[in-house]
Protein backbone atom coordinates (compact mmCIF):
# COMPACT_ATOMS: atom_id res chain seq x y z
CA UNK A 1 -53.82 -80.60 94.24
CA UNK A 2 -52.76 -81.71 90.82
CA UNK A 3 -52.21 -78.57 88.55
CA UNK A 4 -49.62 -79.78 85.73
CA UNK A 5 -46.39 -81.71 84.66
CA UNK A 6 -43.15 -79.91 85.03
CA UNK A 7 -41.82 -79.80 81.12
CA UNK A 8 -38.16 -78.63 79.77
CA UNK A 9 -39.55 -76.54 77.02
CA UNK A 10 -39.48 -72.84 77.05
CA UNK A 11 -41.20 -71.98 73.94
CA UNK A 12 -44.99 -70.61 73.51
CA UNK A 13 -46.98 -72.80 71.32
CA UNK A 14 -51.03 -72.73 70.08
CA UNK A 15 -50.40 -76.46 70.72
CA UNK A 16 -49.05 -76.24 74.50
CA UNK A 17 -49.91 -79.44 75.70
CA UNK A 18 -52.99 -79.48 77.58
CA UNK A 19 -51.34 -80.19 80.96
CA UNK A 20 -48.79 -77.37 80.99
CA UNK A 21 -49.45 -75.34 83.66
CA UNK A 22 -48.32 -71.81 83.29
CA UNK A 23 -44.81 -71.36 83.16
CA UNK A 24 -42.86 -74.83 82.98
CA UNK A 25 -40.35 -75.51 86.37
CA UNK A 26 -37.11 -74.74 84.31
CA UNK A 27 -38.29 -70.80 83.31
CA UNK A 28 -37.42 -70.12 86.32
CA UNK A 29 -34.52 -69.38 88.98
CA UNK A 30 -33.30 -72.42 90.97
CA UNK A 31 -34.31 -70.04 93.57
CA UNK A 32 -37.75 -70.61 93.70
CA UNK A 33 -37.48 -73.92 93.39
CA UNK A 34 -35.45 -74.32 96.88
CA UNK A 35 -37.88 -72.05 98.51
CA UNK A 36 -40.53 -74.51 97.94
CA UNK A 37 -38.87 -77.63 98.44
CA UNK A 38 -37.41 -76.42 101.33
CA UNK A 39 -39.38 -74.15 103.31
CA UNK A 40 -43.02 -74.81 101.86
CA UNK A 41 -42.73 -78.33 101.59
CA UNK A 42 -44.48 -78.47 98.08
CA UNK A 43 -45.34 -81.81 96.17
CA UNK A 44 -43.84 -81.99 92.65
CA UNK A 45 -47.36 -82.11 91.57
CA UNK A 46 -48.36 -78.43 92.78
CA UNK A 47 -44.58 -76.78 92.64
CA UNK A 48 -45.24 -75.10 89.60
CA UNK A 49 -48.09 -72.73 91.17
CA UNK A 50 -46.04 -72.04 94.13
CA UNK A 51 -43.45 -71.07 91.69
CA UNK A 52 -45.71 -69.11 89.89
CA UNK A 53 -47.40 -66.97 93.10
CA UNK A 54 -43.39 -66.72 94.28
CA UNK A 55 -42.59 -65.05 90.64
CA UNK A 56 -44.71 -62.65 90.75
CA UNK A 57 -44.27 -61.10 94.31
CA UNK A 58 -46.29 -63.08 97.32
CA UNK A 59 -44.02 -64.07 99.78
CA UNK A 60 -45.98 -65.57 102.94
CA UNK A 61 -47.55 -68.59 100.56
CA UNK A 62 -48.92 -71.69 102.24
CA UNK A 63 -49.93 -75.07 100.79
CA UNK A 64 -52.68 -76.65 102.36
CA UNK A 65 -52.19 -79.88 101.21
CA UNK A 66 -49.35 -80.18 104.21
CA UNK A 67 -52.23 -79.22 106.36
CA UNK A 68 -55.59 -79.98 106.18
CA UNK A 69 -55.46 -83.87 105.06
CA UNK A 70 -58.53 -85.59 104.23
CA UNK A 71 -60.43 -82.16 104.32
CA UNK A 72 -62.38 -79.98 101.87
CA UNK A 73 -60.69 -76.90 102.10
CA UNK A 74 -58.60 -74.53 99.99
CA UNK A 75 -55.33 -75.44 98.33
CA UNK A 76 -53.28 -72.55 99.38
CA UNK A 77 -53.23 -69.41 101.61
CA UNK A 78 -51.54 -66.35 100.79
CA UNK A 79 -50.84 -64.21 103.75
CA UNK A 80 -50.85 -60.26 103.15
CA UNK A 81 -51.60 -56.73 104.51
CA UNK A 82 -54.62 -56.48 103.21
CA UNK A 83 -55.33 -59.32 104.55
CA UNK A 84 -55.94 -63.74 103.64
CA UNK A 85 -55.72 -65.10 100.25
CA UNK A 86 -57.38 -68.77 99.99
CA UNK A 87 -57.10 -70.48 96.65
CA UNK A 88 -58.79 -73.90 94.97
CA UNK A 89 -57.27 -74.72 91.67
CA UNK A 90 -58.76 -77.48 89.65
CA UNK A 91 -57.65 -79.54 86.93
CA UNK A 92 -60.93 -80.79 85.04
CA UNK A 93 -62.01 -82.58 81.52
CA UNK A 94 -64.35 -79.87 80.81
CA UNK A 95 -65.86 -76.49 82.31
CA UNK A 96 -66.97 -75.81 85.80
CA UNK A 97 -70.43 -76.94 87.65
CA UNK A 98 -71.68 -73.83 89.65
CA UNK A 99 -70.89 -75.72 92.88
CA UNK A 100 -67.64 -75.77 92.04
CA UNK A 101 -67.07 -72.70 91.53
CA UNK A 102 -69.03 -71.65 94.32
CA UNK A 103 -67.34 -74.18 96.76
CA UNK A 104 -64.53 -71.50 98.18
CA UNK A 105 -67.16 -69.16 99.33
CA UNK A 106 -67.88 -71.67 101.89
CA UNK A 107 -64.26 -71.81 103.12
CA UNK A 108 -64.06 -67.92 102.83
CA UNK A 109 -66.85 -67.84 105.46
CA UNK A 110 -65.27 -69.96 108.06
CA UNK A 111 -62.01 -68.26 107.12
CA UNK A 112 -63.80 -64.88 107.95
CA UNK A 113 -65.28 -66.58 111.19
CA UNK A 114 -61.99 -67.82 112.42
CA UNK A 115 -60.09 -64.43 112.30
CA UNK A 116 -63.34 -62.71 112.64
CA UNK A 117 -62.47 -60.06 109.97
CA UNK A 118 -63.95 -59.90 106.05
CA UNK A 119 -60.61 -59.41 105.18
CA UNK A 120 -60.60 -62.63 102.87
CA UNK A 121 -60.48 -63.00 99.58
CA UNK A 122 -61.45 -66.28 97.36
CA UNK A 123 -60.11 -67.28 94.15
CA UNK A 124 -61.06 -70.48 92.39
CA UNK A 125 -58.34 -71.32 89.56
CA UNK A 126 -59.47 -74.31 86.59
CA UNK A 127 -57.01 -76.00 84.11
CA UNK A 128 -60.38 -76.75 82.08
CA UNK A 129 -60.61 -78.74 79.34
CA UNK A 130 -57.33 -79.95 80.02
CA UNK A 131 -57.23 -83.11 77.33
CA UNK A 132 -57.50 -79.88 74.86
CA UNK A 133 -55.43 -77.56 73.28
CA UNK A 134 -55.76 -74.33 75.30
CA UNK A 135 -56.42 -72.22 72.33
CA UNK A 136 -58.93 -74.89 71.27
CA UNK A 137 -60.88 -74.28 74.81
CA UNK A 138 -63.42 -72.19 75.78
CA UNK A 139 -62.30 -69.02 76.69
CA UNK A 140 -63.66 -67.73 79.11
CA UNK A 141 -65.31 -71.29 80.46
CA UNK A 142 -67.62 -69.56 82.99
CA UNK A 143 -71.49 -68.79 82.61
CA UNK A 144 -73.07 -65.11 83.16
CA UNK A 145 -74.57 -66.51 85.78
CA UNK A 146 -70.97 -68.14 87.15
CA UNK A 147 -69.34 -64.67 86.63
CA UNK A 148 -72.62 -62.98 88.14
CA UNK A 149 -72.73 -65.04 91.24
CA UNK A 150 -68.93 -64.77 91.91
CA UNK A 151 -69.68 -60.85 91.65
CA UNK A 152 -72.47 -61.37 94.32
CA UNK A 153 -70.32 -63.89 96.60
CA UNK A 154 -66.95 -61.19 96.23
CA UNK A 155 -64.58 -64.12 94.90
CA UNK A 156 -62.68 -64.36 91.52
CA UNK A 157 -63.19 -67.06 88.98
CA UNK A 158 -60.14 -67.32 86.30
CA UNK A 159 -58.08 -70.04 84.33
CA UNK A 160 -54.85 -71.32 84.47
CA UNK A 161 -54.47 -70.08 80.82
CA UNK A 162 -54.83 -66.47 81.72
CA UNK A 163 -51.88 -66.91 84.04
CA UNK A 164 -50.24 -68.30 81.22
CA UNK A 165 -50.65 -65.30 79.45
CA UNK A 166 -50.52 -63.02 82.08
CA UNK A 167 -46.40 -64.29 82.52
CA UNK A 168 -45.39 -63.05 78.79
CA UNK A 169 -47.59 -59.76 79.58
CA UNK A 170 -45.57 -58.95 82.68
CA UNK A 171 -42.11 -60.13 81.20
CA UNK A 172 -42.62 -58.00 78.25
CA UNK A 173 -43.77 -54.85 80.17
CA UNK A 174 -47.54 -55.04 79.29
CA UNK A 175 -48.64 -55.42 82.88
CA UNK A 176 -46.15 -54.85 85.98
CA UNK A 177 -46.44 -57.45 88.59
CA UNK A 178 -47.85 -55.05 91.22
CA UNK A 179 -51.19 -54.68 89.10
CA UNK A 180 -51.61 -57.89 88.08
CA UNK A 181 -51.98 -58.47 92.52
CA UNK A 182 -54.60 -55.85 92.35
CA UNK A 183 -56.41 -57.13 89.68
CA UNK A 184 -55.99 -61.06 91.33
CA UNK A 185 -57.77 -59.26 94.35
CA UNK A 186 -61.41 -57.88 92.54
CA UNK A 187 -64.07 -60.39 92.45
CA UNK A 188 -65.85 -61.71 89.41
CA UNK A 189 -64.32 -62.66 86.62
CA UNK A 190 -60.50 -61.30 86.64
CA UNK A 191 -58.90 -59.44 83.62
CA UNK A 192 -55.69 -58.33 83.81
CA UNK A 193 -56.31 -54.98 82.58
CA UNK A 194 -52.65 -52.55 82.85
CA UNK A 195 -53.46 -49.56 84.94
CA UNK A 196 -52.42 -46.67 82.28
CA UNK A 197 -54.15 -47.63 78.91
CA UNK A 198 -55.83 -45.19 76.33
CA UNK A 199 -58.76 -46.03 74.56
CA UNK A 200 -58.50 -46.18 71.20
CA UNK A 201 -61.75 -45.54 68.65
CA UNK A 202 -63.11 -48.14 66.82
CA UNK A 203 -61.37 -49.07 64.01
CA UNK A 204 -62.04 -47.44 60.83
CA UNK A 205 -60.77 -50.34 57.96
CA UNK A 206 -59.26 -53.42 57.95
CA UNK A 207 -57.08 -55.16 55.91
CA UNK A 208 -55.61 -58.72 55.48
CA UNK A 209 -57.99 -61.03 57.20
CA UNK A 210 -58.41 -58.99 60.21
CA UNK A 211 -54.26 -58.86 60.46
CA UNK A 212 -54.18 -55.03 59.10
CA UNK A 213 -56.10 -52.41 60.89
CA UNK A 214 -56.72 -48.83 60.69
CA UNK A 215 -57.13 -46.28 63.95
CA UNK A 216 -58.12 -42.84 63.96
CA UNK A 217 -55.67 -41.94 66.51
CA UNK A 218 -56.02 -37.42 66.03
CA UNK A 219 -58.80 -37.79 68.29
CA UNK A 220 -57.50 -40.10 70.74
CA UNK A 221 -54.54 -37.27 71.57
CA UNK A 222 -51.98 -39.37 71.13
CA UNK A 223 -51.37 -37.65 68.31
CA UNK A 224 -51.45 -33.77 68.23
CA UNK A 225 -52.64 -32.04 65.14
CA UNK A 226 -49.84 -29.91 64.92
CA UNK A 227 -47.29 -32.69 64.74
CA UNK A 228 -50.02 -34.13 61.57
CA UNK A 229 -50.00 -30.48 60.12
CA UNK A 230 -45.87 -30.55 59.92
CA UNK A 231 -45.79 -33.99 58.52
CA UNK A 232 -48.20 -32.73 55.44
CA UNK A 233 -46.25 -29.99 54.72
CA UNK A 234 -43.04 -31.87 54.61
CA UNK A 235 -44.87 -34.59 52.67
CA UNK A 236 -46.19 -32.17 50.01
């Protein structure tokens, strides 16, 4: 399992290099690090992900590499209440082939067979594109039909980028780290979508190239009319 390079550099770029995976090694504690040197016995190659998963709250994590040599299985297994997390995360030139991203519903079936439970869930992970950019990519890099089947076949199908991304959302209080699990759970194509959001209207003007816009946000309630009515007066 080759994910990324471990890099020094803690700033967000548009031009992260194209084999930065996530979060680089030094973000976080020397903690983590240990833990999977130590106990999960993690390749330098694929410590970043563990890293990652460790971050943002699994615990019982298990890299399959150790394991299952010479064998097409999945990368990693995540161990929970709810029940068995299997991963594949590929690193590829350009976007998924629908056997790809169909190949962990074969392991989820044996998985399923072997505990004799439906209690697993499939995720397939891609670095696409990964000689570009990441804002240059496609985004998202899956067909309707991709997305439809994973629906169908209850597995997720997301990118390495929206991990990325998801990391700033959670450190910046966008997204706690307990929905971000739940949403890494539902099959199809995963959004990290924060449990308490309002929906807004559709915006009314814009201004500045799209970097200006205007809300109507009276009839959204989060703004009463009686706070609007004092604000007049004291205007006038």
């Amino acid at each position: 399992m080759i994910l990324a390079s471990l890099r020094p550099s803690k700033r967000r770029s548009a031009n992260l290099s194209s084999n930065l995976f996530i979060i680089n090694y030094f973000t976080f504690n020397d903690y983590y690090s240990t833990i999977c040197i130590n106990k999960y016995k993690i390749r330098p190659t694929g410590i970043s992900f563990i890293i990652y998963l460790l971050w943002l709250g699994f615990t019982n994590i298990k890299s399959m590499d150790e394991f299952l040599v010479d064998t097409k299985e999945e990368d990693i297994q995540i161990e929970m209440e709810a029940g068995l997390i299997i991963i594949e995360a590929k690193g590829i030139g350009g976007t998924s082939r629908d056997d790809e991203c169909s190949q962990i519903s074969k392991i989820r079936s044996r998985r399923c067979e072997e505990r004799n439970k439906f209690d697993v869930i499939a995720l397939y992970i891609v670095n696409h594109q990964r000689h570009i950019p990441p804002l240059e990519r496609k985004n998202p890099p899956f067909t309707e039909n991709q997305v439809h089947d994973a629906e169908l076949e209850k597995r997720g199908l997301l990118t390495t980028w929206d991990l990325y991304n998801l990391y700033f959302n959670v450190e910046n209080g966008m997204i706690s780290k307990k929905r971000a699990i739940e949403c890494l759970m539902k099959p199809g194509l995963i959004k990290f979508i924060p449990d308490k959001i309002t929906k807004l209207n559709l915006v009314k003007e814009i201004y500045q190239n799209g970097e200006v816009v205007i809300f109507d946000l009276i009839s959204t309630g989060l703004i009463p009319r009686s706070l609007l009515r004092r604000s007049i007066l004291r205007h006038e």
